[in-house]
C-alpha atoms as a PDB file:
ATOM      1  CA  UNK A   1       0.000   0.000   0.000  1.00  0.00           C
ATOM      2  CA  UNK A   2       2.520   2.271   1.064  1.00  0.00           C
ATOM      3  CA  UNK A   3       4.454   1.741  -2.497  1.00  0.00           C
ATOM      4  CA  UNK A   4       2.044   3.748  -4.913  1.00  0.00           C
ATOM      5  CA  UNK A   5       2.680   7.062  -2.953  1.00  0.00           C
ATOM      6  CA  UNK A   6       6.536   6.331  -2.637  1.00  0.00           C
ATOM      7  CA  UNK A   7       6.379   5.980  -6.842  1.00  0.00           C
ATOM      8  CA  UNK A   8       4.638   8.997  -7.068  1.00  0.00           C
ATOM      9  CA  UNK A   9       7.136  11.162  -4.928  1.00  0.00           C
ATOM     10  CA  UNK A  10       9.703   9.390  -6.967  1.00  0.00           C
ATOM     11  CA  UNK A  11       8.355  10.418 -10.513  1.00  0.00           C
ATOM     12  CA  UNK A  12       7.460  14.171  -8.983  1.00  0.00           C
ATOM     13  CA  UNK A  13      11.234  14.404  -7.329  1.00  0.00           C
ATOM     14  CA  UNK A  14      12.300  13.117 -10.659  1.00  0.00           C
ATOM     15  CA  UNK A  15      10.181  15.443 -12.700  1.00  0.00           C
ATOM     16  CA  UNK A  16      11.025  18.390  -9.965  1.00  0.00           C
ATOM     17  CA  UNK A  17      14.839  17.789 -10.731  1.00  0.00           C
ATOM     18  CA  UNK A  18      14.592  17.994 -14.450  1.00  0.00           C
ATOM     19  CA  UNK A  19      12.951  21.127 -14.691  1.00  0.00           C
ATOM     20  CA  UNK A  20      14.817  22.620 -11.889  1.00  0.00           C
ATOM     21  CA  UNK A  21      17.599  24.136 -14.350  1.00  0.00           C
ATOM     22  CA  UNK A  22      14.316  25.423 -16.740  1.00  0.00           C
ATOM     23  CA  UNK A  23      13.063  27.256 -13.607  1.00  0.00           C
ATOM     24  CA  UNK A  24      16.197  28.762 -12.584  1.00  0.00           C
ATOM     25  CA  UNK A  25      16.182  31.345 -15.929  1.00  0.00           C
ATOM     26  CA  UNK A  26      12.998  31.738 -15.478  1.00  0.00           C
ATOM     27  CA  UNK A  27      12.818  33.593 -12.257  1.00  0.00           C
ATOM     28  CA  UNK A  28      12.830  37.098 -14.144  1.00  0.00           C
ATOM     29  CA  UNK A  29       9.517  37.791 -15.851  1.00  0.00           C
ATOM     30  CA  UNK A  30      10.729  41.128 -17.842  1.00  0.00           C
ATOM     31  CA  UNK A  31      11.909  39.729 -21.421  1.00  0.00           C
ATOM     32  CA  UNK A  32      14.777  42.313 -21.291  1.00  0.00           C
ATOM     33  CA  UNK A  33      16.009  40.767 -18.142  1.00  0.00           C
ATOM     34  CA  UNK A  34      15.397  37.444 -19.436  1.00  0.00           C
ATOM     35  CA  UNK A  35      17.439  38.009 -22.467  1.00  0.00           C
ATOM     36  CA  UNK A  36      20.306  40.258 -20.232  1.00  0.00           C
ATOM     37  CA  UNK A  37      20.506  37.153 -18.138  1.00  0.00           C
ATOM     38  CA  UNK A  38      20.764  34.694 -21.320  1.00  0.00           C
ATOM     39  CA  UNK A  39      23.589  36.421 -23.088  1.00  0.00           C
ATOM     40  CA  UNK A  40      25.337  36.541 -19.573  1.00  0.00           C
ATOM     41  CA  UNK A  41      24.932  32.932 -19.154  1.00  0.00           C
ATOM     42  CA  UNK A  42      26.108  32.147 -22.866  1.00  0.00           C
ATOM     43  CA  UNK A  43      29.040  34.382 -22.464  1.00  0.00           C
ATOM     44  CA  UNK A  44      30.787  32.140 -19.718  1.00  0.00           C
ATOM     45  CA  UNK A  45      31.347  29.087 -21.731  1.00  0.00           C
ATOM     46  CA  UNK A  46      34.285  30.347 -23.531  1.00  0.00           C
ATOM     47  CA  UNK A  47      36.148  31.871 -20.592  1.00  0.00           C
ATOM     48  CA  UNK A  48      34.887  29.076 -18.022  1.00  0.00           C
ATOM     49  CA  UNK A  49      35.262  26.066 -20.534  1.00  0.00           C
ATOM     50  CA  UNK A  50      35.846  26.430 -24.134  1.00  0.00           C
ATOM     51  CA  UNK A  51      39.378  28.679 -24.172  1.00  0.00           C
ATOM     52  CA  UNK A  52      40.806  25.983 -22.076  1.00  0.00           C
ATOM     53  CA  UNK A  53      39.587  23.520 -24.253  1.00  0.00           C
ATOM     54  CA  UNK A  54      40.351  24.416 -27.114  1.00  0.00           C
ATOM     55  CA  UNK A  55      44.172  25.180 -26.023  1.00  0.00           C
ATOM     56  CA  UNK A  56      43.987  21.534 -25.423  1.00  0.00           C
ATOM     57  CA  UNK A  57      42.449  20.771 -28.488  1.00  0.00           C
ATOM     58  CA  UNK A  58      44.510  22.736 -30.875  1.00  0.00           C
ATOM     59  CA  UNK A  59      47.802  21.102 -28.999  1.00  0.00           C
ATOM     60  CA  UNK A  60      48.747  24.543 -26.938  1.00  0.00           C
ATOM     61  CA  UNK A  61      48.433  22.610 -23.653  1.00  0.00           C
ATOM     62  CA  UNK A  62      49.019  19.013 -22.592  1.00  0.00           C
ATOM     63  CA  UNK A  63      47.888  19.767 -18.847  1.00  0.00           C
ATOM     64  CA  UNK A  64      44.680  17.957 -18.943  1.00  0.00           C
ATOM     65  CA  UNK A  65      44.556  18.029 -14.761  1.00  0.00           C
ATOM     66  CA  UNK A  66      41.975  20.828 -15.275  1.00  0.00           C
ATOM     67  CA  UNK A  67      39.887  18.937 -17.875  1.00  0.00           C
ATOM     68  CA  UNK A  68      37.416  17.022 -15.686  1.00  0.00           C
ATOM     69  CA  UNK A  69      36.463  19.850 -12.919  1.00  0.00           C
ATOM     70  CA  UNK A  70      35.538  22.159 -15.646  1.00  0.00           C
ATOM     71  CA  UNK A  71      33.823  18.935 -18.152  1.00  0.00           C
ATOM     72  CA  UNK A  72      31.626  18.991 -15.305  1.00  0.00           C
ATOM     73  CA  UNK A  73      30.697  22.320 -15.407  1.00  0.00           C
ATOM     74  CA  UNK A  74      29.987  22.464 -18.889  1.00  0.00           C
ATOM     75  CA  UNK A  75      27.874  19.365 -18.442  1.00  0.00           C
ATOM     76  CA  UNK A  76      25.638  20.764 -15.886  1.00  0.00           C
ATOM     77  CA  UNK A  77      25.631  24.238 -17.523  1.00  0.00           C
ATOM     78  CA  UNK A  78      25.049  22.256 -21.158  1.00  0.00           C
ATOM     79  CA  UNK A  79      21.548  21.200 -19.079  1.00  0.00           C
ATOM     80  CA  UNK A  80      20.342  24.943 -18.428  1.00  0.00           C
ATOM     81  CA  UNK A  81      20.292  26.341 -21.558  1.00  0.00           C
ATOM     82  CA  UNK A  82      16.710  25.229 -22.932  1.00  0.00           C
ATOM     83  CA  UNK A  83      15.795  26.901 -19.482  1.00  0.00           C
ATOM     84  CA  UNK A  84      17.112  30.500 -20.878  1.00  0.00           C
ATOM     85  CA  UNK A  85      15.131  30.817 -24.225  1.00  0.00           C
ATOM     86  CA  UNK A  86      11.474  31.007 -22.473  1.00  0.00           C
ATOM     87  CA  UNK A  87       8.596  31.789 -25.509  1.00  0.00           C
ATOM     88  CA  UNK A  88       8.877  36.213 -25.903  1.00  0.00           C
ATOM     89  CA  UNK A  89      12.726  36.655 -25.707  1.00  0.00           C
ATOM     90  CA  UNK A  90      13.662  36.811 -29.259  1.00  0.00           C
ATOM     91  CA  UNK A  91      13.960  39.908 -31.533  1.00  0.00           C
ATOM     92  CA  UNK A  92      10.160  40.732 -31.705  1.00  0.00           C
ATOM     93  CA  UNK A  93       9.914  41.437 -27.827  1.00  0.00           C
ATOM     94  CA  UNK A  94      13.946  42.727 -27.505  1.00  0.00           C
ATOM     95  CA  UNK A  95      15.769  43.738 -30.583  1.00  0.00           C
ATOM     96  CA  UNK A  96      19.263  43.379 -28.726  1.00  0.00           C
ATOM     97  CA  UNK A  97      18.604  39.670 -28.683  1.00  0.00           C
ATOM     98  CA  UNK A  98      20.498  37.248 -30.853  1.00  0.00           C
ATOM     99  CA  UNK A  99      17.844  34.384 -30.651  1.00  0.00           C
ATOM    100  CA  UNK A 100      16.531  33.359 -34.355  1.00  0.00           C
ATOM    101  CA  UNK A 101      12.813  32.740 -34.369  1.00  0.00           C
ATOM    102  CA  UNK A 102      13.916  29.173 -35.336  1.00  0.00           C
ATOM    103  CA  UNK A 103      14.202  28.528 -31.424  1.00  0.00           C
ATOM    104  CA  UNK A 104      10.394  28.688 -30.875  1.00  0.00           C
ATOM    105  CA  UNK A 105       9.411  27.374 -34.505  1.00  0.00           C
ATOM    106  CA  UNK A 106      11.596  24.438 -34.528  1.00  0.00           C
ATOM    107  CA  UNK A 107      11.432  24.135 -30.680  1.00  0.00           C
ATOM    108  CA  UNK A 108      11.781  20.275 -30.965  1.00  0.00           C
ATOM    109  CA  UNK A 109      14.946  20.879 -33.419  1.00  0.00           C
ATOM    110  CA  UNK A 110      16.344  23.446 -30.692  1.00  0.00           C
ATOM    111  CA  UNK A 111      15.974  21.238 -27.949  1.00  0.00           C
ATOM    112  CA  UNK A 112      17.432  18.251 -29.820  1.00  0.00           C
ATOM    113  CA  UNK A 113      20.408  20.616 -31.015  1.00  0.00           C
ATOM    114  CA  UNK A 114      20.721  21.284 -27.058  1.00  0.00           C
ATOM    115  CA  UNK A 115      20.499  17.813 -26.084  1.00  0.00           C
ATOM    116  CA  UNK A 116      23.138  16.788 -28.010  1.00  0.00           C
ATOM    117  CA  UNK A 117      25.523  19.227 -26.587  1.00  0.00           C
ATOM    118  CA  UNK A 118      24.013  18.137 -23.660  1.00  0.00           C
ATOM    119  CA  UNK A 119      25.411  14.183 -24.351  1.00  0.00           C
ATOM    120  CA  UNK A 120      28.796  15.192 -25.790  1.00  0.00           C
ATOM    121  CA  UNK A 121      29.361  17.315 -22.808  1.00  0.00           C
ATOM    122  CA  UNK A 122      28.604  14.122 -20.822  1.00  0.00           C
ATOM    123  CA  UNK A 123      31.019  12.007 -22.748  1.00  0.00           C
ATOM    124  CA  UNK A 124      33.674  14.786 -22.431  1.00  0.00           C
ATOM    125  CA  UNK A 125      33.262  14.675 -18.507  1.00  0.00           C
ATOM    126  CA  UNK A 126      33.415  10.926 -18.703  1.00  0.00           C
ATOM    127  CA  UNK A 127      36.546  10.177 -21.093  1.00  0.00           C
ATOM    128  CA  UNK A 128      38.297  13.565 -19.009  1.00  0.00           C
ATOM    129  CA  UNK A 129      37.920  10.935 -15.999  1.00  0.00           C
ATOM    130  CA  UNK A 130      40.161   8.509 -17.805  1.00  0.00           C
ATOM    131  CA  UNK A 131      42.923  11.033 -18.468  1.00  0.00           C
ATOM    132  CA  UNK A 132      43.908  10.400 -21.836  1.00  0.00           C
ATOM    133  CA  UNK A 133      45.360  13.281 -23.695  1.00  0.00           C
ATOM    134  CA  UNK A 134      43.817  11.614 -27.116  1.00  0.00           C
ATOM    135  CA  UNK A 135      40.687  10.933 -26.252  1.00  0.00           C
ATOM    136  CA  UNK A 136      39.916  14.038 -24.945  1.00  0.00           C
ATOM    137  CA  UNK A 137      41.433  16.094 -27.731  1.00  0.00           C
ATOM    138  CA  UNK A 138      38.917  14.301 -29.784  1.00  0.00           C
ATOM    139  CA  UNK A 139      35.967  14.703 -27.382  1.00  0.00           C
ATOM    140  CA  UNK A 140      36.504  17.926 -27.147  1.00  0.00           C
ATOM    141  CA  UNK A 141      36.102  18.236 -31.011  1.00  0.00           C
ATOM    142  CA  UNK A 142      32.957  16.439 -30.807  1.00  0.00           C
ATOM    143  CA  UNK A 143      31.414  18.466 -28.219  1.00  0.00           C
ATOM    144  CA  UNK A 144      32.488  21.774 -29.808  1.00  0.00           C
ATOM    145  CA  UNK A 145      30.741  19.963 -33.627  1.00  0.00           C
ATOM    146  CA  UNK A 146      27.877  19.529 -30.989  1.00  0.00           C
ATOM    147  CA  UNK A 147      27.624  23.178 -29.879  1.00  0.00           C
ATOM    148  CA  UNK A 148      27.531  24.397 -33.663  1.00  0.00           C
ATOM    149  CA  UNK A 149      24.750  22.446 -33.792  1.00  0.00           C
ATOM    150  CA  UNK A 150      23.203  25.853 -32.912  1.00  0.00           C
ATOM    151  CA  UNK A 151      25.582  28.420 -33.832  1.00  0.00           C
ATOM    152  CA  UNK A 152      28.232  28.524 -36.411  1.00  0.00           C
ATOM    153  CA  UNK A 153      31.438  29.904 -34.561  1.00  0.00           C
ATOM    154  CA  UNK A 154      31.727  31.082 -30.942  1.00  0.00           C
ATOM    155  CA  UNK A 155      31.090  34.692 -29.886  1.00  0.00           C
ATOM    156  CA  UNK A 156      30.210  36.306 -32.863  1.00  0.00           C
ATOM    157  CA  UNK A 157      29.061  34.013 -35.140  1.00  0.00           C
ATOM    158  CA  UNK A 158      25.631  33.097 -36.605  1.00  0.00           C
ATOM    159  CA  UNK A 159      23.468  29.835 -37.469  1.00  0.00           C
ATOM    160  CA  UNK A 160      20.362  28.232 -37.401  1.00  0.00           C
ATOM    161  CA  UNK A 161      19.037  29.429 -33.812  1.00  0.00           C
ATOM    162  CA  UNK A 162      21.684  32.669 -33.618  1.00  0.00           C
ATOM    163  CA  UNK A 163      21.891  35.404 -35.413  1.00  0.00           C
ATOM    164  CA  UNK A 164      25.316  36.406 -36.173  1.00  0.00           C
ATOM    165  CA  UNK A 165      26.546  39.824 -33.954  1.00  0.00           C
ATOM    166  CA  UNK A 166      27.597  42.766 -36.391  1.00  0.00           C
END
């Protein structure tokens, strides 16, 4: 008797968790703040991950040590981005944003284009555990292929859910 309400707490916690990081950009309701807070969050992946990575990547660096702390955090940062592109945040509501329209008309595509950032940055955290220079040179490329899957080049760049900065 007592198991039906312990699966139901389970599949609540479970559904709590997984739209806990959807929530979190949601907290503003003003579209300008919503957007302010977006581009914020977007801008830390190439000081707090990528420019390390790609150091790595391009040969640069050999000192992996840093490699799975920060694999991490791009994992669990990879998860919150969905969460940041709420429906009237793109260029019709705030002309500064960068957002194509694509994000809310191909919403499935956008969130499939996330998730598989989403999985790559979860295989980079996981071969980064095993501490092989090779393998995680080539992760890295994959996860960076992964995260063009919305955007064509970092910072500036354009693509199919970003328009490109001028």
């Amino acid at each position: 008797m007592i198991r039906k309400p312990l699966v139901a707490l389970a599949a609540l916690t479970c559904a709590g968790v997984l739209w806990m990081p959807m929530m979190e950009a949601r907290s503003a309701s003003d579209p300008a703040t919503i957007v302010k807070e977006r581009q914020d969050f977007m801008g830390t992946f190439w000081p707090s991950y990528l420019k390390e990575f790609a150091g790595i990547a391009k040969g640069a660096s050999t000192d992996i040590s840093g490699v799975p702390a920060k694999a991490a955090g791009l994992a669990a940062d990879a998860r919150k981005i969905v969460g940041y592109f709420p429906a009237g945040t793109g260029r019709d509501a705030v002309p500064k944003s960068r957002a194509r329209p694509e994000v809310w008309t191909d919403q499935a595509g956008f969130e499939a284009a996330a998730a598989a950032f989403v999985k790559e940055a979860d295989k980079l955290e996981a071969v980064a555990k095993e501490g092989k220079l090779e393998a995680i040179k080539a992760q890295i490329g994959a996860t960076a292929q992964a995260c063009f899957g919305c955007h064509e080049a970092p910072v500036k760049g354009g693509g199919k859910y970003r328009f490109e900065e001028k």
